[in-house]
C-alpha atoms as a PDB file:
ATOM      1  CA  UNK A   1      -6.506  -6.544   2.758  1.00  0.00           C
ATOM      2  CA  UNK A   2      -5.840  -3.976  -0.106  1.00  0.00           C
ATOM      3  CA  UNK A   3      -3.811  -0.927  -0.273  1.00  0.00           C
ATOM      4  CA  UNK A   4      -3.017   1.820  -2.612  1.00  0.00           C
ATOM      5  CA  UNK A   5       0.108   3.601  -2.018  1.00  0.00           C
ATOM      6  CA  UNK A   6       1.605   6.548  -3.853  1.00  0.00           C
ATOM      7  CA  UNK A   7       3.878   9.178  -3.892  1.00  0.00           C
ATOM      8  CA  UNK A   8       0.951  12.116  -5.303  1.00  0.00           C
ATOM      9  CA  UNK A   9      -2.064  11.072  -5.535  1.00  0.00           C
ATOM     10  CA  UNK A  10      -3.545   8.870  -8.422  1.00  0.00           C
ATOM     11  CA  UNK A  11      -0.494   8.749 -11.401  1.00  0.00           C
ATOM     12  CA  UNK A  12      -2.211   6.188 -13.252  1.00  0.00           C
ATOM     13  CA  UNK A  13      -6.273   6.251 -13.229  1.00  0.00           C
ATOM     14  CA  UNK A  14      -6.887   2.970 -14.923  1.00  0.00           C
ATOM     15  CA  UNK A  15      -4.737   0.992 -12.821  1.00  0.00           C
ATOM     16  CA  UNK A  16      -5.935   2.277  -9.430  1.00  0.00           C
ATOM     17  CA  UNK A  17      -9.785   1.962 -11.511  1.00  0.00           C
ATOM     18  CA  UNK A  18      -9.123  -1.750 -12.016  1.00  0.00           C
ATOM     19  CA  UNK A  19      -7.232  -2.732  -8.340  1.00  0.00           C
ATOM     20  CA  UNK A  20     -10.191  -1.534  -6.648  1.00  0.00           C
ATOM     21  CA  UNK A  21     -12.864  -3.101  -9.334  1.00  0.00           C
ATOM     22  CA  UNK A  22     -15.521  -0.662  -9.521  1.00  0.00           C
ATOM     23  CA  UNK A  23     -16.419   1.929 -12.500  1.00  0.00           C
ATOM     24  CA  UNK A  24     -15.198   5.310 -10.911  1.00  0.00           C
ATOM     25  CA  UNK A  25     -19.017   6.279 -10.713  1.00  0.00           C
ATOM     26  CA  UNK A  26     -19.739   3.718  -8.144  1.00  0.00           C
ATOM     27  CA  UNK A  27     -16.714   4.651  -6.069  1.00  0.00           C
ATOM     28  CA  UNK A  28     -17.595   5.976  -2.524  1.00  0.00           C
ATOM     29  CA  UNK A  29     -14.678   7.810  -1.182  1.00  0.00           C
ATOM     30  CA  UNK A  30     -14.085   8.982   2.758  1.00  0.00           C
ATOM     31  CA  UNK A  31     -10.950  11.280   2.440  1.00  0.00           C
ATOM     32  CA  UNK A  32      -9.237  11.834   5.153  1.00  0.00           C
ATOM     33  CA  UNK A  33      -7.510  15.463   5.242  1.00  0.00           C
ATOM     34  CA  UNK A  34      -5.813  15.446   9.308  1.00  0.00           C
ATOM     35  CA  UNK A  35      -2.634  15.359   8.003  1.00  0.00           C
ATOM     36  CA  UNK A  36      -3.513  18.809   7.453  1.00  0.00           C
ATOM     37  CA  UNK A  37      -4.908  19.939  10.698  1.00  0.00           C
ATOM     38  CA  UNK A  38      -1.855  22.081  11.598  1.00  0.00           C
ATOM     39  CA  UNK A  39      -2.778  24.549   8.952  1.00  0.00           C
ATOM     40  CA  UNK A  40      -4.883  27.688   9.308  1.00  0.00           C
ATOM     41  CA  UNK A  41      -8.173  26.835   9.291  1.00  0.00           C
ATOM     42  CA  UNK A  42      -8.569  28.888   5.292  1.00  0.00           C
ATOM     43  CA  UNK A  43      -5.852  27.161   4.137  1.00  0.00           C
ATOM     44  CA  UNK A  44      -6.972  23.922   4.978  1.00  0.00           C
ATOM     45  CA  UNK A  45     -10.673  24.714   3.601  1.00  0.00           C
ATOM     46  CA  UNK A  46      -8.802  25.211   0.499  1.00  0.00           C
ATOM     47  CA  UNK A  47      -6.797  21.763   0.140  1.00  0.00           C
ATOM     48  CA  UNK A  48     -10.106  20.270   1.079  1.00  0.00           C
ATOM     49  CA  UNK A  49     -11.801  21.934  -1.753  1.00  0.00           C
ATOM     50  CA  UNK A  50      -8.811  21.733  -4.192  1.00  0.00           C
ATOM     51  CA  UNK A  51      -9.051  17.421  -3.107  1.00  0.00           C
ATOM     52  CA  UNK A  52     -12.314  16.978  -3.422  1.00  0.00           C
ATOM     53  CA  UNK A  53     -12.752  18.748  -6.896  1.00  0.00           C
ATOM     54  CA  UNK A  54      -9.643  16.563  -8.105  1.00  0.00           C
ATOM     55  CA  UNK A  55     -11.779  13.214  -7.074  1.00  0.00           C
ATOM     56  CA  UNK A  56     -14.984  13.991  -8.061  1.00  0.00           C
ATOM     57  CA  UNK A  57     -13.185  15.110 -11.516  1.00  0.00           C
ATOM     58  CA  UNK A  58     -11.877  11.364 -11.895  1.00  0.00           C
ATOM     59  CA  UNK A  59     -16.046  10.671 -11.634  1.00  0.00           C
ATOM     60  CA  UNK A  60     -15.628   9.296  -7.717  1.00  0.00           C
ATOM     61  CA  UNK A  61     -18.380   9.625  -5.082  1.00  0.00           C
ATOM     62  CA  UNK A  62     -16.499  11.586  -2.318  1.00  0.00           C
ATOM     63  CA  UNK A  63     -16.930  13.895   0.921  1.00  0.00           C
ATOM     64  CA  UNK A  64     -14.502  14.628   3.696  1.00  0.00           C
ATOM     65  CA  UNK A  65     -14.368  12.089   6.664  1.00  0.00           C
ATOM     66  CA  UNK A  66     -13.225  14.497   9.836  1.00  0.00           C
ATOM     67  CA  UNK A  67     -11.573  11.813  12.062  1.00  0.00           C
ATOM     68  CA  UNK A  68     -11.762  15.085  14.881  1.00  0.00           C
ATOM     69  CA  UNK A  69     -15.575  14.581  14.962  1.00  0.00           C
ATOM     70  CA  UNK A  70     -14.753  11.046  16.820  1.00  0.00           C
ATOM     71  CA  UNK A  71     -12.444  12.220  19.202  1.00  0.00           C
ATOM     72  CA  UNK A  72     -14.608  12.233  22.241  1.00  0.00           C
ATOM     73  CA  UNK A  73     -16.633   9.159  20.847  1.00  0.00           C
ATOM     74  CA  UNK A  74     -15.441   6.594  18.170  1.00  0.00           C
ATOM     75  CA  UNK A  75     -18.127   4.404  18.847  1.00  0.00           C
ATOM     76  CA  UNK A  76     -19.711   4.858  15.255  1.00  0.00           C
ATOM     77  CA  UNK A  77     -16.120   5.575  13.176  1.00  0.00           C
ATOM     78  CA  UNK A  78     -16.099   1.474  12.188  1.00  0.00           C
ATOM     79  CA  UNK A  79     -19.922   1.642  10.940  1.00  0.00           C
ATOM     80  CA  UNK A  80     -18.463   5.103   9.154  1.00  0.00           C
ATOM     81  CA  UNK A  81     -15.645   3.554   7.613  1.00  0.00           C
ATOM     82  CA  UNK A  82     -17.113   0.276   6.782  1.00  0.00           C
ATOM     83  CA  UNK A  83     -19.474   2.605   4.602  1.00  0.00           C
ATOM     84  CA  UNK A  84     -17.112   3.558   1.928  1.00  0.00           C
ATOM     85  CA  UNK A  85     -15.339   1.610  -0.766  1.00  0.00           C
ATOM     86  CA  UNK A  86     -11.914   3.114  -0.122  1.00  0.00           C
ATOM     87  CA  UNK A  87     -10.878   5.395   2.649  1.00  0.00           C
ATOM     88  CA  UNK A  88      -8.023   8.026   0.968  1.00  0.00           C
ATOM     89  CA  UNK A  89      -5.564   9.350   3.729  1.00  0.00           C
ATOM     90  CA  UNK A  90      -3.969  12.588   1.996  1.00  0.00           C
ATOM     91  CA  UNK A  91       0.126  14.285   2.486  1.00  0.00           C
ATOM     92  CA  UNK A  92       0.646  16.449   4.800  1.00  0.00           C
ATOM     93  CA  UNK A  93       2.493  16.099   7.862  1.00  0.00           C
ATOM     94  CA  UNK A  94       2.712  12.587   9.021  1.00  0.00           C
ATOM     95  CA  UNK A  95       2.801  12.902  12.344  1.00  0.00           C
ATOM     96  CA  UNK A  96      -0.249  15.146  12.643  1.00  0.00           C
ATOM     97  CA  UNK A  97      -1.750  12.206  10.789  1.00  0.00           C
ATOM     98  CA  UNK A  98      -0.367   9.410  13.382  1.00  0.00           C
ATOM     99  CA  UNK A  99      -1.532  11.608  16.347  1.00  0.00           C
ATOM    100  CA  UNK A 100      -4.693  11.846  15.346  1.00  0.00           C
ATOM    101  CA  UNK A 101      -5.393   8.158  14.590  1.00  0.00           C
ATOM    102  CA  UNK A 102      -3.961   7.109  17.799  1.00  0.00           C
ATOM    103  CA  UNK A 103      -6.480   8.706  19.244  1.00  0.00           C
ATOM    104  CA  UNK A 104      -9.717   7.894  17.692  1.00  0.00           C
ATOM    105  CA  UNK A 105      -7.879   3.936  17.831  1.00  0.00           C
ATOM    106  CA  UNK A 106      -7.497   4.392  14.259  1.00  0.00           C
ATOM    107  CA  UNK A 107      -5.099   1.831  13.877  1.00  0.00           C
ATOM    108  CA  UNK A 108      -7.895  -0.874  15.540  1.00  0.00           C
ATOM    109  CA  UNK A 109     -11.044   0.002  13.403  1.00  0.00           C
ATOM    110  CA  UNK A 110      -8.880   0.516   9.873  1.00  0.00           C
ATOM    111  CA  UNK A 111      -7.957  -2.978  10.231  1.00  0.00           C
ATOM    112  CA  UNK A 112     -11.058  -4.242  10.576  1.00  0.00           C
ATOM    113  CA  UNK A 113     -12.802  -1.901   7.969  1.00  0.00           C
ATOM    114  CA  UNK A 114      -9.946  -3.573   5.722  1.00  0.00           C
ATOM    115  CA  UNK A 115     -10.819  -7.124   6.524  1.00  0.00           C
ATOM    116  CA  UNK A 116     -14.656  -6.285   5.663  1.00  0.00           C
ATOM    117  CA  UNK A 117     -13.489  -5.305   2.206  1.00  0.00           C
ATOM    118  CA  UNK A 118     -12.439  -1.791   2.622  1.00  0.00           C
ATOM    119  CA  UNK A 119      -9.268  -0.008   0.383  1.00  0.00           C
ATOM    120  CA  UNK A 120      -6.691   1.850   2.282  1.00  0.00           C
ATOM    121  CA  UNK A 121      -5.257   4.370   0.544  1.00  0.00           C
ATOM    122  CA  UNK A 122      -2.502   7.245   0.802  1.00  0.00           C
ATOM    123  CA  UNK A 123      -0.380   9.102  -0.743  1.00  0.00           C
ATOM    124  CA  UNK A 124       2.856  10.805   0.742  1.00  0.00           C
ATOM    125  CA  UNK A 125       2.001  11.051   4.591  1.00  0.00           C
ATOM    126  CA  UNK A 126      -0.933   8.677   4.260  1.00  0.00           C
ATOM    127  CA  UNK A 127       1.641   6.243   2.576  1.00  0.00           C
ATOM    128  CA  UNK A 128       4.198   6.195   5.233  1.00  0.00           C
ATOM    129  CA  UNK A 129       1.495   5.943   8.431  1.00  0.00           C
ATOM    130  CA  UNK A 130       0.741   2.774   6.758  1.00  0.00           C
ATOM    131  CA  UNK A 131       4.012   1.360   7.376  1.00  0.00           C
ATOM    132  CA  UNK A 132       5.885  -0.223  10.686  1.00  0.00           C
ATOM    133  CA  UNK A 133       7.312   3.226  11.899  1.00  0.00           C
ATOM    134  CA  UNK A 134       8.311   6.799  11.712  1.00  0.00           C
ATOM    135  CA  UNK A 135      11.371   7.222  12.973  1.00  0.00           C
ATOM    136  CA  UNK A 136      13.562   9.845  11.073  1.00  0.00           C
ATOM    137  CA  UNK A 137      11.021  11.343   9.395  1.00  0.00           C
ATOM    138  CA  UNK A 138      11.418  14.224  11.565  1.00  0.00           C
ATOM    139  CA  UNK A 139      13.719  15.220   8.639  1.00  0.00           C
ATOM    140  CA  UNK A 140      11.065  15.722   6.403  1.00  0.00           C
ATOM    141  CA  UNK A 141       8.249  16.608   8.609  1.00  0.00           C
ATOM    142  CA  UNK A 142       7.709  18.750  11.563  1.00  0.00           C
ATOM    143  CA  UNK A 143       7.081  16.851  14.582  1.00  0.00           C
ATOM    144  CA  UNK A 144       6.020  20.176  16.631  1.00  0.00           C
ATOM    145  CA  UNK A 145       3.139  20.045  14.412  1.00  0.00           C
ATOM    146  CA  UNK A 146       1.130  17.520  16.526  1.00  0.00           C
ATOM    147  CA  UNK A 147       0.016  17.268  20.385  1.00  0.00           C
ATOM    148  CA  UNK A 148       2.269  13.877  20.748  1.00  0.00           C
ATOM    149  CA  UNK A 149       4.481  12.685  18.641  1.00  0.00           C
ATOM    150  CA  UNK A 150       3.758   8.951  17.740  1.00  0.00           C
ATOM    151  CA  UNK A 151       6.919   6.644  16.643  1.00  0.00           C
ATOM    152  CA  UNK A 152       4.758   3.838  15.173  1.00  0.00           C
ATOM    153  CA  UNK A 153       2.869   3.361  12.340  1.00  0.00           C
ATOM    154  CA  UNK A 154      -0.090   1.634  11.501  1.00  0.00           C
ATOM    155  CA  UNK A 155       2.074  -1.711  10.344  1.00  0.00           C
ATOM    156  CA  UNK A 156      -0.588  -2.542   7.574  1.00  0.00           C
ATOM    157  CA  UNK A 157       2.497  -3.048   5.361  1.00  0.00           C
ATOM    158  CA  UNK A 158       6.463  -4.441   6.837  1.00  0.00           C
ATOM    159  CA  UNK A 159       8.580  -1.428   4.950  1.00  0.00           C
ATOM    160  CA  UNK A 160       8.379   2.033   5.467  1.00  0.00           C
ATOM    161  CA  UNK A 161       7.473   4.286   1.940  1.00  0.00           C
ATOM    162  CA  UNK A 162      10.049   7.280   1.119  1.00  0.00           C
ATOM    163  CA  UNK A 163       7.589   9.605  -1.027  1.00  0.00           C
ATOM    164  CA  UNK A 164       9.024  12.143  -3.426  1.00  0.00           C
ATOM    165  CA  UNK A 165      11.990  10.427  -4.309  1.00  0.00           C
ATOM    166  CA  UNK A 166      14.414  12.728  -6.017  1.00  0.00           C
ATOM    167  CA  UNK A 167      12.669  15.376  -5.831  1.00  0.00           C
ATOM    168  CA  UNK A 168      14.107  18.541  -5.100  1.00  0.00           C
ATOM    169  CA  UNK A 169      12.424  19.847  -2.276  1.00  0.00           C
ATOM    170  CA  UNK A 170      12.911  16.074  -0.170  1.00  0.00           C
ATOM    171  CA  UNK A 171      15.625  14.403  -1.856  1.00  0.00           C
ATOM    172  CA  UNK A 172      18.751  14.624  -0.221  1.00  0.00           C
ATOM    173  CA  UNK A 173      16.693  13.941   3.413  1.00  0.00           C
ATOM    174  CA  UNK A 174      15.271  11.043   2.288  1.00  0.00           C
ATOM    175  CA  UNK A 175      18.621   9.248   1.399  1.00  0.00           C
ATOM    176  CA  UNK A 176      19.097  10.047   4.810  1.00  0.00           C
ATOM    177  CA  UNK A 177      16.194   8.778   6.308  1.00  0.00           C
ATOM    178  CA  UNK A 178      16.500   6.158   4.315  1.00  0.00           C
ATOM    179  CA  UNK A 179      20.378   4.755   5.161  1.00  0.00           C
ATOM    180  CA  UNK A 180      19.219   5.289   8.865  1.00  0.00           C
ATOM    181  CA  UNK A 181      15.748   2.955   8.538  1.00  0.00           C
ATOM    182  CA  UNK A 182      17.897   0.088   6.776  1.00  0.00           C
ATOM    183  CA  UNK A 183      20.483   0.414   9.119  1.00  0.00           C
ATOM    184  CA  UNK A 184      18.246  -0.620  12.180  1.00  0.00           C
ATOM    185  CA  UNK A 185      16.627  -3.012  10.205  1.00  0.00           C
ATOM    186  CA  UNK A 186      13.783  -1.721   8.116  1.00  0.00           C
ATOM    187  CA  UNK A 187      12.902  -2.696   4.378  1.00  0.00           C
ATOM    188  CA  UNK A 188      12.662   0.344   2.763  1.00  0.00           C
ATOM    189  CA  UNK A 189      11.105   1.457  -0.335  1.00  0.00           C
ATOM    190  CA  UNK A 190      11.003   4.491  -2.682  1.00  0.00           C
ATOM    191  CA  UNK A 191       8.770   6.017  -4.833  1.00  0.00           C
ATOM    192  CA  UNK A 192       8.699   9.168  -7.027  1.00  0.00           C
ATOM    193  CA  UNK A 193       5.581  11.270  -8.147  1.00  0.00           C
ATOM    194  CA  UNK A 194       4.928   9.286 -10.760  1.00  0.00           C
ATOM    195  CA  UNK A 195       5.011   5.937  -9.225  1.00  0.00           C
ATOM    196  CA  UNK A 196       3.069   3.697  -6.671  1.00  0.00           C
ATOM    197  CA  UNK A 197       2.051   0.286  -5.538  1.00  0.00           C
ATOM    198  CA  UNK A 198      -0.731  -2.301  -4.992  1.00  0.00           C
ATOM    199  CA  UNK A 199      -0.717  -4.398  -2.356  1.00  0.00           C
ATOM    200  CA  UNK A 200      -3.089  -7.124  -1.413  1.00  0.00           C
ATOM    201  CA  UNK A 201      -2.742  -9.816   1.142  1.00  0.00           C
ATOM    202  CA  UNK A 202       0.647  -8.431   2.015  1.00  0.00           C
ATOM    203  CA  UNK A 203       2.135  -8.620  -1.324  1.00  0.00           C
ATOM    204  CA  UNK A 204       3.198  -6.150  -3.917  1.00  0.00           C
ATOM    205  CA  UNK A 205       0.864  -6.967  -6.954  1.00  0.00           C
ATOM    206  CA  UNK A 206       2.298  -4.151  -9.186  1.00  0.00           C
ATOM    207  CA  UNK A 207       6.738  -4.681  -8.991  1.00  0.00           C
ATOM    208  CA  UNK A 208       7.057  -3.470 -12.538  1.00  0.00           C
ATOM    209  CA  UNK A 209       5.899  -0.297 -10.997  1.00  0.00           C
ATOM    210  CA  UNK A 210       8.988   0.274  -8.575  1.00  0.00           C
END
């Protein structure tokens, strides 16, 4: 299993070009936007247009994957995801994001799209789904954003990601979140804008990075 995890989006292109091992023009992309589902339905048009220029622009085959067309029937999502090279799960609020995979049984058919070949990856929200929980990170994200709130994460990874690391809009809450997540146990760890990781089998390929 591979993942790409980052703080915003892709910081460096030719790294992220050479972990997943295709020429960017024979990259098919499924991005994922439900982090964003909260938002008036203009504004979210918008971030979907702003995200898929910004991919295409790096020379990527993309088009939004709606996980809300499977609610009623996942029966074809695996077949769906299975179709793309990498599957990009995009900030916004994270547990709009965990509601949503919970119920299309997101965190069943990503794992085995992953074992067939397929590249998870997200950046800020779609980075910390990924790992064992989301506990405390009500202090960065608005939990009366979603139907149900969902504690768990997807536990493709055993540490939970802290996004925007010093930054000034999420800094002082994620020391915070962070001191409470190591004190009941979790591995932790932090990345700024600038930074992210590779992971593949489990193991972070990239620690010079962090």
């Amino acid at each position: 299993m591979k993942l790409y995890l980052s703080s915003y989006r892709i910081p460096n292109l030719d790294a992220f070009i050479n972990f997943v091992g295709k020429k960017p023009s024979d990259i098919k992309m499924g991005l994922i936007l439900n982090s964003k589902d909260y938002k008036p339905v203009e504004e979210r048009d918008l971030k979907a247009k702003e995200l898929l220029k910004y991919f295409r622009n790096l020379g990527f085959e993309v088009e939004e994957l709606d996980l809300r067309d499977y609610l009623n029937d996942n029966s074809s999502l695996l077949k769906k995801f299975s179709g793309y090279d990498l599957l990009w799960f995009n900030g916004g609020n994270t547990f709009r994001l965990a509601w949503t995979l919970s119920e299309v049984q997101g965190e069943n058919l990503l794992r085995q799209a992953l074992e067939k070949g397929v590249i998870y990856c997200g950046d800020s929200a779609g980075a910390i789904v990924a790992g064992p929980t989301l506990r405390y990170y009500e202090k960065t994200d608005d939990p009366s954003k979603t139907e149900k709130i969902i504690e768990n994460g997807l536990g493709f990874i055993n540490f939970c990601v802290l996004p925007h690391w010093n930054s000034e809009e999420y800094g002082e809450a994620l020391k915070e979140i962070k001191a409470k997540l190591e004190d009941d146990g979790y591995k932790t760890l932090s990345l700024t804008d600038n930074e992210f990781i590779l992971i593949e089998n489990g193991k972070i390929i990239n620690p010079q990075n962090v």
